[in-house]
Protein backbone atom coordinates (compact mmCIF):
# COMPACT_ATOMS: atom_id res chain seq x y z
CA UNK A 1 91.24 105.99 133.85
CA UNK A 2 91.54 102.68 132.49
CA UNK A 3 94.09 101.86 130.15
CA UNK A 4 93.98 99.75 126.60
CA UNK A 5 97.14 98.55 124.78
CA UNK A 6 95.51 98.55 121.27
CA UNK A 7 92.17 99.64 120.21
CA UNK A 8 90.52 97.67 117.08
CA UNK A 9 88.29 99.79 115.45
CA UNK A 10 84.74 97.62 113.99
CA UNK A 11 83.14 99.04 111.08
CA UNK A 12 79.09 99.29 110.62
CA UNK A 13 78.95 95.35 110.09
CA UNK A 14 80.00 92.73 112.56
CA UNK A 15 83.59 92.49 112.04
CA UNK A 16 84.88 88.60 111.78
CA UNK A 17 88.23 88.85 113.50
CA UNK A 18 86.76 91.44 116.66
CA UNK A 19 86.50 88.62 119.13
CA UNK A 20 89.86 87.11 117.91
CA UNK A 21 91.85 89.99 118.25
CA UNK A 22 90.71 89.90 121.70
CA UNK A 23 91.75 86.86 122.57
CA UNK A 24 94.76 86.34 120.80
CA UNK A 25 95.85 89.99 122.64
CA UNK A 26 94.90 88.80 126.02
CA UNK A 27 96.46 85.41 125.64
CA UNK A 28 99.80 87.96 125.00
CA UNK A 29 99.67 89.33 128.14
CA UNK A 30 98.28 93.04 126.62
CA UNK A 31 94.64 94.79 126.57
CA UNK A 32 92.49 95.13 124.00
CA UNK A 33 89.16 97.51 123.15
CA UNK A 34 86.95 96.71 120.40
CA UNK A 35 85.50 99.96 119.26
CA UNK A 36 81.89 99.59 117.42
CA UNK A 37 78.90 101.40 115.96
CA UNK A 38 76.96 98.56 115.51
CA UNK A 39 74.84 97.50 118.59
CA UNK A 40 74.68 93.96 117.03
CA UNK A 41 78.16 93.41 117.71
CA UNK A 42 78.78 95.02 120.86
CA UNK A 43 76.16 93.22 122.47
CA UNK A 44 77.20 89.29 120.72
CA UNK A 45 80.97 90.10 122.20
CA UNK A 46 79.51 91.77 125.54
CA UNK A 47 78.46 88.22 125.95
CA UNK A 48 81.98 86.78 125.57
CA UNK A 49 83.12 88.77 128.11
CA UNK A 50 85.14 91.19 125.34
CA UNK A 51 86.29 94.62 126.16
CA UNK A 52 83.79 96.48 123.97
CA UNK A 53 82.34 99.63 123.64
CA UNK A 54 79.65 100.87 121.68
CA UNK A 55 80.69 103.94 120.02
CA UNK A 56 76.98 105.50 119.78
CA UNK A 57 76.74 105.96 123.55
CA UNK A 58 79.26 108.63 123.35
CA UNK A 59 76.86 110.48 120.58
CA UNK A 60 76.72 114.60 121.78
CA UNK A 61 72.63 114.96 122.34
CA UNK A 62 72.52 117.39 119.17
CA UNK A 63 74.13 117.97 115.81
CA UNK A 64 75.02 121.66 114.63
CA UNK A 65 74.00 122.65 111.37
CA UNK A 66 76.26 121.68 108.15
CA UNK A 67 78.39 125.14 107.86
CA UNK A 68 79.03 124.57 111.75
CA UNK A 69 80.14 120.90 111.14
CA UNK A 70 82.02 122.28 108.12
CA UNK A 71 83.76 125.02 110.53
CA UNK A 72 84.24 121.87 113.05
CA UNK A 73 86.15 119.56 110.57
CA UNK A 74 87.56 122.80 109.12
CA UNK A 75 89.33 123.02 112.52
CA UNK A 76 90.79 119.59 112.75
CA UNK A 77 92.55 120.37 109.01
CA UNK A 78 89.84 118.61 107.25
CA UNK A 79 89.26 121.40 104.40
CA UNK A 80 87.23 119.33 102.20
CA UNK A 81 84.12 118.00 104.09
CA UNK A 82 82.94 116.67 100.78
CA UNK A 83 86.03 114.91 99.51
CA UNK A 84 86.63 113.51 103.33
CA UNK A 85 83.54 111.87 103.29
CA UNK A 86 83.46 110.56 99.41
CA UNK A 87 83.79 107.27 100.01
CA UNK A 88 80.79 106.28 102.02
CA UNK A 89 78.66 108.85 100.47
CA UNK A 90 79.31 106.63 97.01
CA UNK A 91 79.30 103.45 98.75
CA UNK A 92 76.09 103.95 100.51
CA UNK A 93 74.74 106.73 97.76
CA UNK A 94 74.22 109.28 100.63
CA UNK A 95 73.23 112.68 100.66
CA UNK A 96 75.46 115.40 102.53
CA UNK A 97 72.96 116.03 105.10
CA UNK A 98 73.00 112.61 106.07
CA UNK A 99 76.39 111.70 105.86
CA UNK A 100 77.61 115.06 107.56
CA UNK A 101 75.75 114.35 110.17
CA UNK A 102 76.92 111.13 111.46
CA UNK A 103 80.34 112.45 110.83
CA UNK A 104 80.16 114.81 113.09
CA UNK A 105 78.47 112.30 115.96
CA UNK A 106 81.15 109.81 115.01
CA UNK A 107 83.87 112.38 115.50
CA UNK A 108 82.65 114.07 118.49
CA UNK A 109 81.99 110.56 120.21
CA UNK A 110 85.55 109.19 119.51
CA UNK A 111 86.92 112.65 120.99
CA UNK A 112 84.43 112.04 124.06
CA UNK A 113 86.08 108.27 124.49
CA UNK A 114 89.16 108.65 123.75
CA UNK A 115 89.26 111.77 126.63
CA UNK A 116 87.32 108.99 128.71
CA UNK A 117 89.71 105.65 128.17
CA UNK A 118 93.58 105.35 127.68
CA UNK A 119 94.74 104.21 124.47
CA UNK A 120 97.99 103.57 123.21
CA UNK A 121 97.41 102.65 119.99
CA UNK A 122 94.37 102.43 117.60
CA UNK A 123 93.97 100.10 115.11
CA UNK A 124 92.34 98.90 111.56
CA UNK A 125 91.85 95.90 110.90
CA UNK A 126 90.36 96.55 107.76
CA UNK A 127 91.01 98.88 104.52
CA UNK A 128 88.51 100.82 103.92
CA UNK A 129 87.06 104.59 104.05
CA UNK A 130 84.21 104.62 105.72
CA UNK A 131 83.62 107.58 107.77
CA UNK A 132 83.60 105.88 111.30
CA UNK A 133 87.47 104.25 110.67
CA UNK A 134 88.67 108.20 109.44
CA UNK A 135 87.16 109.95 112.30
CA UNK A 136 89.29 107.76 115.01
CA UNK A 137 92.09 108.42 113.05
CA UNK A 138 91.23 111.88 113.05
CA UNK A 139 90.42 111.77 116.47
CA UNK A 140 93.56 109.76 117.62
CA UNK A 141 95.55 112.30 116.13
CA UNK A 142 94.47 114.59 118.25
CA UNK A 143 94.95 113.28 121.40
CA UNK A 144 99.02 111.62 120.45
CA UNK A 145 97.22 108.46 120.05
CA UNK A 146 99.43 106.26 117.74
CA UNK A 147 97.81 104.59 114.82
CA UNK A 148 98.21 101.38 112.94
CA UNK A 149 96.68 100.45 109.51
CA UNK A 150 97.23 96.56 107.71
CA UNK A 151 98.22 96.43 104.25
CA UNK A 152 97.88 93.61 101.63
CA UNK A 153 99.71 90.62 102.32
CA UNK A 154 101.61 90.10 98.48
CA UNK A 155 104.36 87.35 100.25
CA UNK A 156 103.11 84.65 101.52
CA UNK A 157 102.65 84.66 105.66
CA UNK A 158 103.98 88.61 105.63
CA UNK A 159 102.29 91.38 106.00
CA UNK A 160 102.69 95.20 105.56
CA UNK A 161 102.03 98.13 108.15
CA UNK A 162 100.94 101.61 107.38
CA UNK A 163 100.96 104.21 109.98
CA UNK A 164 98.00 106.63 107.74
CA UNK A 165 95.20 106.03 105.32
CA UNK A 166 97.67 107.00 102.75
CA UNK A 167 99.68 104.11 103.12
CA UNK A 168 102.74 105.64 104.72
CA UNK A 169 104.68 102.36 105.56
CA UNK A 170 105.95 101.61 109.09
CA UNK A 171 109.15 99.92 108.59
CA UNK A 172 110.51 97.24 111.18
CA UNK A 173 112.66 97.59 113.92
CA UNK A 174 115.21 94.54 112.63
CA UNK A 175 116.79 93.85 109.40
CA UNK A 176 115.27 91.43 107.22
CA UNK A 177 116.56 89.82 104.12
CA UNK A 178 115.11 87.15 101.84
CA UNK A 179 117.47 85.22 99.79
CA UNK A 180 117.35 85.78 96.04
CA UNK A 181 116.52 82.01 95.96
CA UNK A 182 113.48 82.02 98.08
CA UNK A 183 112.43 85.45 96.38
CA UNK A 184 111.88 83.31 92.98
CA UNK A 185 110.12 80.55 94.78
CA UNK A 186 107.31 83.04 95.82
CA UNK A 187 107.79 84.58 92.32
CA UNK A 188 107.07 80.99 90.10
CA UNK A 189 104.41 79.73 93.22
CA UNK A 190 102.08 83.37 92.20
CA UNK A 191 102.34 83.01 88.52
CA UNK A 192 101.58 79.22 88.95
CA UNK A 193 99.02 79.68 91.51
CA UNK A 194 96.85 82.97 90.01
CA UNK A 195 95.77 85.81 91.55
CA UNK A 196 98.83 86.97 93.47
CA UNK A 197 96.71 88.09 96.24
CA UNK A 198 94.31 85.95 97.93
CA UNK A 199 91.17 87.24 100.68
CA UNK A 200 89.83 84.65 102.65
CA UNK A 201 89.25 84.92 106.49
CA UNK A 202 88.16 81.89 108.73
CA UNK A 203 85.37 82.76 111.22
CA UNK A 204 87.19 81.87 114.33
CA UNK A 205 85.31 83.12 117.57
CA UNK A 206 82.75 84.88 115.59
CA UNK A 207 79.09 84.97 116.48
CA UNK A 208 76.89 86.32 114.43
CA UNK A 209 73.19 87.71 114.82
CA UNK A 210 69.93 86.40 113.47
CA UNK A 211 68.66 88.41 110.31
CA UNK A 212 65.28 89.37 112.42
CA UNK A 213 67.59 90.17 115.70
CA UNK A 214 69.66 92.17 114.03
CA UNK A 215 67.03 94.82 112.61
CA UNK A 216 65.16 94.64 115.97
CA UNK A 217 68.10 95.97 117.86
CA UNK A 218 68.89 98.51 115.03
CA UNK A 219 65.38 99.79 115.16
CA UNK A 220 64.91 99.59 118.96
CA UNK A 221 68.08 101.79 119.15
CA UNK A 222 67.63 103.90 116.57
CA UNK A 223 70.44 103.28 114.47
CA UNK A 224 69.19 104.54 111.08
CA UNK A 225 72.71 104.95 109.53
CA UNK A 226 73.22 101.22 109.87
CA UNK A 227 69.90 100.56 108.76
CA UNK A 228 69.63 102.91 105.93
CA UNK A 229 73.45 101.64 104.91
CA UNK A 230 72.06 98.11 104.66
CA UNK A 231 69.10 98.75 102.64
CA UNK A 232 70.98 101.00 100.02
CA UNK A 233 73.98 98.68 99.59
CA UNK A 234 71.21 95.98 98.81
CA UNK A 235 69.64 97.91 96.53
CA UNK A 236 73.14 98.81 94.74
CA UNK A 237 74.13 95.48 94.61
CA UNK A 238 70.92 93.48 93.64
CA UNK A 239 68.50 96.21 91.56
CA UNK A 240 71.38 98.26 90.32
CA UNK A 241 73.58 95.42 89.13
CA UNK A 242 70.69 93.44 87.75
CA UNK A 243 69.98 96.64 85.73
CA UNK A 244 73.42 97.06 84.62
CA UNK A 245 74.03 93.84 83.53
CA UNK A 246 71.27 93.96 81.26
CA UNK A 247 72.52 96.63 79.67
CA UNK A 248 75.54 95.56 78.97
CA UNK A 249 74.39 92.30 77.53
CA UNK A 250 71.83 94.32 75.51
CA UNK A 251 74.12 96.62 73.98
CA UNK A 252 77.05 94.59 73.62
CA UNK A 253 79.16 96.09 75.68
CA UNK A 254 81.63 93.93 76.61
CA UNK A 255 83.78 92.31 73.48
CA UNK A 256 85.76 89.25 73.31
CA UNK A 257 89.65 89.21 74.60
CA UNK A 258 92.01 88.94 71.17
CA UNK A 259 95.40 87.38 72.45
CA UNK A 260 96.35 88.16 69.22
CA UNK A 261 95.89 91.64 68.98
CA UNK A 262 98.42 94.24 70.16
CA UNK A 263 96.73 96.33 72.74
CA UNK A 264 97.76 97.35 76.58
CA UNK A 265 95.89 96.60 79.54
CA UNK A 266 94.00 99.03 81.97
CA UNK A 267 92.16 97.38 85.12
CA UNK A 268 89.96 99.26 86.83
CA UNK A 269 89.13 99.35 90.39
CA UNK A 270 85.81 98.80 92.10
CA UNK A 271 84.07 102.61 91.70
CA UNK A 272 83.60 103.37 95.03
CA UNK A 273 86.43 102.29 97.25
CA UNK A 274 88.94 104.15 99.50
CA UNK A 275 91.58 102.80 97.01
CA UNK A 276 90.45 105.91 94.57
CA UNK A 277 88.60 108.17 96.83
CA UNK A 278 91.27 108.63 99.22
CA UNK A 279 94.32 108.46 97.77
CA UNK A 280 93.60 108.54 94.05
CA UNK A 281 90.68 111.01 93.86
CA UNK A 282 91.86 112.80 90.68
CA UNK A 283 91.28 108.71 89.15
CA UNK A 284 87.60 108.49 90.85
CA UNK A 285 86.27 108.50 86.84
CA UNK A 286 88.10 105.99 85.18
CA UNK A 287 86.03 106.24 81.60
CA UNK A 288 87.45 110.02 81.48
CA UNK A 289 91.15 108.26 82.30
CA UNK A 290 90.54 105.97 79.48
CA UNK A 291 89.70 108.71 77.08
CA UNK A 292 92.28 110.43 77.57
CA UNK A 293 94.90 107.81 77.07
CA UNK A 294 93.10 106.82 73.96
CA UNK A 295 93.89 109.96 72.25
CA UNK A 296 97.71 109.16 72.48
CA UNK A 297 97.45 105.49 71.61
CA UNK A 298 100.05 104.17 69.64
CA UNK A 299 99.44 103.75 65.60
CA UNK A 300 97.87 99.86 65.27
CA UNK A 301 97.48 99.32 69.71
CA UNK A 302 94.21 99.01 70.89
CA UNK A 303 93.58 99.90 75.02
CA UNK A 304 92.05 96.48 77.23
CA UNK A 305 89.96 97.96 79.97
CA UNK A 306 88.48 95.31 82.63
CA UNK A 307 85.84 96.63 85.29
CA UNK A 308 86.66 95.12 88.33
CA UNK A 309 85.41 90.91 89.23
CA UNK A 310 83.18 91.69 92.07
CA UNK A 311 79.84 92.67 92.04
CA UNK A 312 80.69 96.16 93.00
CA UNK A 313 83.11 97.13 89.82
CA UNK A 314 79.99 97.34 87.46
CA UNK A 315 80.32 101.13 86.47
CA UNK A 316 77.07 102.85 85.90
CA UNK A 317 75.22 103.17 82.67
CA UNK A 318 75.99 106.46 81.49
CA UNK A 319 79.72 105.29 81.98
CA UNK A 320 79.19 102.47 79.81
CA UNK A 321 77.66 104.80 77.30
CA UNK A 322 80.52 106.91 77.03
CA UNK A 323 83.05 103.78 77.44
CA UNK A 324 81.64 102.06 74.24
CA UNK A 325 81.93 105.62 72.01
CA UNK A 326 86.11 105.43 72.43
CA UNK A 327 87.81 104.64 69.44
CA UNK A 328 90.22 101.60 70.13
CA UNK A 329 88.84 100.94 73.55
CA UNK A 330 87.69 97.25 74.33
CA UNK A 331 86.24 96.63 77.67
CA UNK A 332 86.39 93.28 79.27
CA UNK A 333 83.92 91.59 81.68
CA UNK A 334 85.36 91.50 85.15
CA UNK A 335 85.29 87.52 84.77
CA UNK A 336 87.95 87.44 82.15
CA UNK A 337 91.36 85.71 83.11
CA UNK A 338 93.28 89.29 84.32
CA UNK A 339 96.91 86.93 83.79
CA UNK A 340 95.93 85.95 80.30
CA UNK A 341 95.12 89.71 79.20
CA UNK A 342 98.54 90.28 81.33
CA UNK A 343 100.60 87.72 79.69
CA UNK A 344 99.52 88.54 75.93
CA UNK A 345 99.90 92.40 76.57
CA UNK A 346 102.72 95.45 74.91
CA UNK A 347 102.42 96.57 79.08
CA UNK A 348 100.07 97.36 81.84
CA UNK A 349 98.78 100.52 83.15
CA UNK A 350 97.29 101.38 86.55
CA UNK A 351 96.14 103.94 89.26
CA UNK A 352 96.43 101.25 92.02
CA UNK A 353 95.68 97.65 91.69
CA UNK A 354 97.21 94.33 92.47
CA UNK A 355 97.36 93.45 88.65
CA UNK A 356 100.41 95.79 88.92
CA UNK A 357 102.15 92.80 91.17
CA UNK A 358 101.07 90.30 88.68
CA UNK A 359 102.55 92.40 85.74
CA UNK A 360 105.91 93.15 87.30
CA UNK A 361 106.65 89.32 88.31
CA UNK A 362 105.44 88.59 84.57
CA UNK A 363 107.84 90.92 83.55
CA UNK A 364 105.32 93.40 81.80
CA UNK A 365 106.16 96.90 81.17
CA UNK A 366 103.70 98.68 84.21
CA UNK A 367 102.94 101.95 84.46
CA UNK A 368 101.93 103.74 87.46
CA UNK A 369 99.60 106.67 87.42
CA UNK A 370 98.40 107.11 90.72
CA UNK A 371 99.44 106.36 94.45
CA UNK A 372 100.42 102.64 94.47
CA UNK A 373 102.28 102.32 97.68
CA UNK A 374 104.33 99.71 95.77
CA UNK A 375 105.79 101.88 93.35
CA UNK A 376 108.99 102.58 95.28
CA UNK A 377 109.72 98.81 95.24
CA UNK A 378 110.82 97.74 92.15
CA UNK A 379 111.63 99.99 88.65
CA UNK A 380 108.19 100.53 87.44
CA UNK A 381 107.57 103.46 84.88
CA UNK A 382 105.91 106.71 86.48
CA UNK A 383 103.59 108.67 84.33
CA UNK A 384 101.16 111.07 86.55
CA UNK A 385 100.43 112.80 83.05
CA UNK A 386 98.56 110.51 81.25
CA UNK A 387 100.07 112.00 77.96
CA UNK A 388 103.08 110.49 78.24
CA UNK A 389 102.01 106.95 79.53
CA UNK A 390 102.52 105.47 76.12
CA UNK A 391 105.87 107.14 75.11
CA UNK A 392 107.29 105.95 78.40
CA UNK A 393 106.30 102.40 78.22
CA UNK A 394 107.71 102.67 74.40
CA UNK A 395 110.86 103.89 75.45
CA UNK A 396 112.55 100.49 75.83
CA UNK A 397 112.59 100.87 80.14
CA UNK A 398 114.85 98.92 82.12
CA UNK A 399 114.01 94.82 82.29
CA UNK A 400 112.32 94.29 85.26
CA UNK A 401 113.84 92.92 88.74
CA UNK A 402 111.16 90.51 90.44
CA UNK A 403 113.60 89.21 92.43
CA UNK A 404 114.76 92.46 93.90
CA UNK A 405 110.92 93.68 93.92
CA UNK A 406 109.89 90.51 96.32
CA UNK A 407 112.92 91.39 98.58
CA UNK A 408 112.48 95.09 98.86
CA UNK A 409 109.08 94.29 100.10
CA UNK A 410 109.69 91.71 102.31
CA UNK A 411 112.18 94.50 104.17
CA UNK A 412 109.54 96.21 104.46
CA UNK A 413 107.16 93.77 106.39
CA UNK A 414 106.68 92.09 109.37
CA UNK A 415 105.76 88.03 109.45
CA UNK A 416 102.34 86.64 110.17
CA UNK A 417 99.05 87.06 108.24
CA UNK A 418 95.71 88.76 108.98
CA UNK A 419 93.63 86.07 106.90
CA UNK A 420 95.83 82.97 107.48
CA UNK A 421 95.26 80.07 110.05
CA UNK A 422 95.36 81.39 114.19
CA UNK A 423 98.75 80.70 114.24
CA UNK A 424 99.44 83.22 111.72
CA UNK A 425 97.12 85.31 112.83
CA UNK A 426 98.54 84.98 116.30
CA UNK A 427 102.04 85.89 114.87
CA UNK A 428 101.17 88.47 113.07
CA UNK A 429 99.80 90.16 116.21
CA UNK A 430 102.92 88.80 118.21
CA UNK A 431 105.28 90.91 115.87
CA UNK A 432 103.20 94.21 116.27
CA UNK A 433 103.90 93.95 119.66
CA UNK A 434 107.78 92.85 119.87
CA UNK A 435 108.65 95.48 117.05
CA UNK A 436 107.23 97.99 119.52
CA UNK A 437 105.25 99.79 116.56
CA UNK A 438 102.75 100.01 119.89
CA UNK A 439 105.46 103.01 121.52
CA UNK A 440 107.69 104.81 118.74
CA UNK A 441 104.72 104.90 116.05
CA UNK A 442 104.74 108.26 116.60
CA UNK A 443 108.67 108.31 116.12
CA UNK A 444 108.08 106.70 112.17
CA UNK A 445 105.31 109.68 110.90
């Protein structure tokens, strides 16, 4: 049986950094397996001569019928099919049928492979909650495989490791400490610099496929999920938001920001992300969060709500229907400075967002509501009933510690960045290896 180091697991789109994990892996003396559903990718690093395998060959020839995949999930201590799979089916607006169905070929085929080909250690290389990435953690459970998630990267050149989708934190092997001195550095360079966290990945070894190419090869191998997944998410982003922005210019739902007034600050996350469906699922409708803090809103405060900046943080009409109707509510556009509302605001309140990081350095009272794998960091206020969100952040709370915040973190980390430069990058996968997360994972859970 042959035997694979680390395992990067692709996504249904062509994943930038596959061929660079790779290399950089090989060039480290270790071996690497790019896992993929998309036939588009396997084949463009099959030509680079890149471990790959395409996930769909290990498909069983026929799929049960829902209560059996139920009963099959069921018995690998999934108990909510529905929930497990709430991501995608938002993301992609599919029906149960549909998205049940590939779960169950996308679990039974990493449970075929992973029986096939040794694996220490699976990886993602991505955030996210499509079904494909939890099914091989599912599956890797199952058969002792360790498994690696990457978190944000809040200081500079660092980066955090989770061993679960619930952001359990893997913590290193050595002792780090970052002078108090350097601490403020990376405190004055965010607050100077805005936002705190920055996404940007360099397309180093990546090959793409032609538009016409890629559907061809979908088609001729009769990969309707990816297919379908395209054409919806198209839809979603250029029909749907075209529709919703005409709303809300229509209506007027958006108002101006009032530095002036005295108000707190909300942000809300993109609507269908892994952020809320996975670990904040009791957040996924953030109008019915926002109407419930409005009814204990301080005498003379008004609530700031922004919907996320991208595209995909437009909420849907009927939420913007019932947003406008609150009583001391003003919604933001997503293009609104998020420090200015920040820096003008009585405090900040969030389920899990990286304004929270922007707050805390600015020395904002923040509340957390939700699962914000930063919370144990620094002193921020913890209000999981939404009735007492106001009272707490009214209750004078302790000054914040930045300082002490950026140092707990970077304990917490390892060095080298998953969208930096390759040497970075190269570091980055350099440290997984010599902090030997690759063996005693399974030690940390």
């Amino acid at each position: 049986m042959e035997h694979f180091d680390i395992a990067i697991i692709a996504s249904y789109h062509q994943e930038i950094l596959a061929a660079e994990w790779f290399f950089t892996i090989k060039e480290l003396g270790k071996k690497c397996l790019i896992i993929t559903p998309n036939p588009n990718e396997f084949n463009t690093l099959k030509k680079q001569n890149i471990n790959v395998v395409y996930l769909n060959d290990y498909f069983p020839d026929s799929v049960p019928s829902q209560a059996e995949i139920k009963r099959y999930f069921s018995e690998h201590k999934v108990a909510d099919l529905e929930a497990y799979v709430a991501t995608e089916k938002s993301y992609y607006e599919q029906s149960n049928s549909h998205i049940f169905h590939y779960a169950y070929k996308y679990a039974s085929a990493f449970d075929k492979l992973y029986d096939t080909i040794s694996i220490t250690t699976v990886l993602h290389g991505a955030q996210g909650g499509e079904v494909v990435r939890r099914v091989a953690s599912l599956m890797a459970d199952k058969h002792s495989i360790n498994v690696i998630y990457l978190g944000e990267m809040f200081i500079p050149n660092t980066i955090n490791l989770y061993s679960d989708e619930f952001r359990t934190v893997l913590k290193p092997v050595v002792k780090r400490e970052l002078p108090a001195e350097e601490a403020q550095k990376i405190i004055d360079d965010k607050i100077s610099r805005k936002p705190v966290i920055h996404y940007g990945t360099e397309k180093r070894k990546y090959v793409g496929t032609p538009l016409i190419e890629k559907f061809y090869n979908l088609i001729k191998d009769g990969n309707w999920n990816i297919i379908r997944a395209y054409f919806i998410r198209k839809k979603i982003i250029s029909l749907d938001y075209l529709k919703r922005e005409i709303y809300t210019r229509l209506f007027g739902v958006f108002k101006d920001f009032k530095p002036d007034e005295k108000y707190f600050y909300m942000p809300y996350n993109v609507v269908a992300e892994s952020e809320i469906y996975i670990r904040n699922a009791a957040f996924s409708d953030p109008v019915s969060v926002t109407e419930k803090l409005a009814k204990n809103l301080p005498a003379g405060f008004k609530l700031y709500v922004k919907i996320h900046p991208g595209i995909e943080g437009h909420l849907s009409i009927e939420a913007y229907r019932r947003l406008v109707k609150i009583e001391n509510v003003v919604p933001l556009k997503g293009s609104v400075n998020s420090f200015d509302v920040v820096k003008h605001s009585q405090g900040v309140i969030l389920v899990s967002s990286t304004v929270g990081l922007e707050s805390y350095i600015m020395g904002k009272p923040t509340c957390i509501i939700g699962h914000w794998p930063y919370t144990p960091y620094g002193n921020f206020i913890v209000a999981p009933d939404l009735n007492e969100v106001f009272d707490k952040i009214m209750a004078s709370p302790k000054p914040n510690d930045p300082v002490r915040f950026i140092q707990n973190v970077y304990k917490e980390s390892i060095d080298g960045s998953l969208y930096g430069n390759a040497e970075q990058f190269k570091l980055m996968v350099k440290n997984i290896f010599d902090m030997t997360y690759l063996r005693d994972v399974k030690n940390e859970r």
